[in-house]
Structure formats: C-alpha cells, structure tokens
C-alpha atoms as a PDB file:
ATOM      1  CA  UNK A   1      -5.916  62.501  76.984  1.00  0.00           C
ATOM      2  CA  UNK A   2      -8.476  65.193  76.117  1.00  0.00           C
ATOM      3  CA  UNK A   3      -6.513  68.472  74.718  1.00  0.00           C
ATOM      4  CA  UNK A   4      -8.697  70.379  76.189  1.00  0.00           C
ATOM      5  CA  UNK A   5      -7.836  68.781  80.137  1.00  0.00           C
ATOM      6  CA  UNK A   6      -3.889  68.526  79.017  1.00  0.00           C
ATOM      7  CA  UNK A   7      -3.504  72.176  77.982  1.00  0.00           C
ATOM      8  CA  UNK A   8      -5.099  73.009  81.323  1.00  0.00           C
ATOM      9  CA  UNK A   9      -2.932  70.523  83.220  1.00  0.00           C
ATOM     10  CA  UNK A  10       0.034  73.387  83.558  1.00  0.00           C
ATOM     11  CA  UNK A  11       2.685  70.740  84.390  1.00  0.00           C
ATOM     12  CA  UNK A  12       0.468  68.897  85.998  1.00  0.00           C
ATOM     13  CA  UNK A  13      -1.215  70.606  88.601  1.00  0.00           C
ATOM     14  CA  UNK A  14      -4.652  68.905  87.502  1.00  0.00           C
ATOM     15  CA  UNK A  15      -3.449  65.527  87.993  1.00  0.00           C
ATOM     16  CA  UNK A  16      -1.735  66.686  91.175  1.00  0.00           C
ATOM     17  CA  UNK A  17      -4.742  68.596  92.181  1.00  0.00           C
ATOM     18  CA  UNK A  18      -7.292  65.160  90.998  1.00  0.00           C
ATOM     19  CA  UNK A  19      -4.797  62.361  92.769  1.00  0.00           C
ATOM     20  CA  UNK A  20      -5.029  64.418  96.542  1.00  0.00           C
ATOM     21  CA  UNK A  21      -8.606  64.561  96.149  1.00  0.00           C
ATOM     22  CA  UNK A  22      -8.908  60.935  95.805  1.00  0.00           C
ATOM     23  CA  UNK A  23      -6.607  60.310  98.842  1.00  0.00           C
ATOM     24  CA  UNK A  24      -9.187  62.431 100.683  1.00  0.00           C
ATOM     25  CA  UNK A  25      -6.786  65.600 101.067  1.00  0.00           C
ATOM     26  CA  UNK A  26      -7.546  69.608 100.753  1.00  0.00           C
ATOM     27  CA  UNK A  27      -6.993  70.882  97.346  1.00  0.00           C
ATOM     28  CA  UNK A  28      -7.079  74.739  98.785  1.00  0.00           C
ATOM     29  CA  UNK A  29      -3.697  73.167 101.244  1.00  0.00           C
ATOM     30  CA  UNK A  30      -1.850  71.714  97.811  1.00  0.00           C
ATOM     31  CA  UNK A  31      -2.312  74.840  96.503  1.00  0.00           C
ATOM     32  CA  UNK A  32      -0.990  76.980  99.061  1.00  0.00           C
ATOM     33  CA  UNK A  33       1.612  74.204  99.589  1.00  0.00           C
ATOM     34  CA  UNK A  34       2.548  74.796  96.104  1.00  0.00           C
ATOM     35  CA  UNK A  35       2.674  78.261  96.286  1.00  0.00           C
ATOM     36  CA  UNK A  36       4.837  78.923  99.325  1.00  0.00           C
ATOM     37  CA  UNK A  37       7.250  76.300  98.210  1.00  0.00           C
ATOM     38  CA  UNK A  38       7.410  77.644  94.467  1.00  0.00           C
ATOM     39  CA  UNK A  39       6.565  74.906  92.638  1.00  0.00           C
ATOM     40  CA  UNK A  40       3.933  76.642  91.134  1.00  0.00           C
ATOM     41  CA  UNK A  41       4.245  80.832  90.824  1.00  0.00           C
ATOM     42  CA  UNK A  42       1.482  82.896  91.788  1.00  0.00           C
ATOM     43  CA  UNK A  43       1.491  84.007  87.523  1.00  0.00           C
ATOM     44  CA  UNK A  44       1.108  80.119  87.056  1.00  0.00           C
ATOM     45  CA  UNK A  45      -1.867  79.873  89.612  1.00  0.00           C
ATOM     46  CA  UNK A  46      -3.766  83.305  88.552  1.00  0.00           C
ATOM     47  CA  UNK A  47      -3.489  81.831  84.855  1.00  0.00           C
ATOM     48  CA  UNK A  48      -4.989  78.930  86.118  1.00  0.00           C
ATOM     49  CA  UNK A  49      -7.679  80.509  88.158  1.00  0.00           C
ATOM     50  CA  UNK A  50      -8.459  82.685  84.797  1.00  0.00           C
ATOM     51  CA  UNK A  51      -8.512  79.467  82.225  1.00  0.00           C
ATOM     52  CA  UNK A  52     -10.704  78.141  84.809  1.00  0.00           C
ATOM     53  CA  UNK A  53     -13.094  80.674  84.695  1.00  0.00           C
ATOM     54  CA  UNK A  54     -13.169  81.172  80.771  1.00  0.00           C
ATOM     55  CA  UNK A  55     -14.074  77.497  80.680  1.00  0.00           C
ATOM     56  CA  UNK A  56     -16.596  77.528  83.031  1.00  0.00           C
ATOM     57  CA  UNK A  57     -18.134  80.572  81.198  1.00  0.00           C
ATOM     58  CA  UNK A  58     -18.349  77.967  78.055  1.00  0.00           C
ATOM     59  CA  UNK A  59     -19.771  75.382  80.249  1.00  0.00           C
ATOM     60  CA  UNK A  60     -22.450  77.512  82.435  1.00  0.00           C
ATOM     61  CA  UNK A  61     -25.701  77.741  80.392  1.00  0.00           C
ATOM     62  CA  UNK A  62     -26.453  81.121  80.108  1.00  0.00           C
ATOM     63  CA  UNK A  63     -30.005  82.012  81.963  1.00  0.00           C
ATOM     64  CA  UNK A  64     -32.276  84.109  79.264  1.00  0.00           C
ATOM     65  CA  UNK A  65     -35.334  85.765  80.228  1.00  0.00           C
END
C-alpha cells in the first residue's frame, strides 16, 4: 500500500469511504453516518478534511502569470 494513501486512511475511513462509492452510495451520508454514530469524531474528520487539503495543495499546479 502507498504510505502516503495508508497514513491518510485514519482507521480506515478511505477504504470505507472508496468501497461505498463503488456500491454506488453517498460518501457525504457515510460521513455524517459516521459522525452521528461516533465512529469517527468530528477532531478525526476536521484532520481529515485538513490532510486533504494540504495534499491537494501539493497536487494542484500552481497557475503563474
């Protein structure tokens, strides 16, 4: 497994997250699922959300003018 894709798996929430969108389900309903049964915290999701964007950062080609 890539490091990179297990240290973002938190438990795995990825592969969670990856096997209900190939059954066709809503991601955003796991989530909240997840959330209002505590399985995942909101601390776990926000950290998450901000890996997430920190990668995407990395991955976005910056525009230059």
């Amino acid at each position: 497994m890539n490091p990179l894709y297990e240290q973002m798996s938190m438990n795995g929430f990825v592969q969670r997250l990856n096997q209900l969108k190939q059954q066709g389900g809503d991601p955003n309903q796991m989530i909240q699922s997840m959330l209002s049964s505590g399985r995942v915290t909101q601390a776990q999701y926000d950290n998450a959300v901000k890996r997430a964007q920190k990668i995407m950062q990395v991955l976005t080609p910056s525009v230059r003018r």
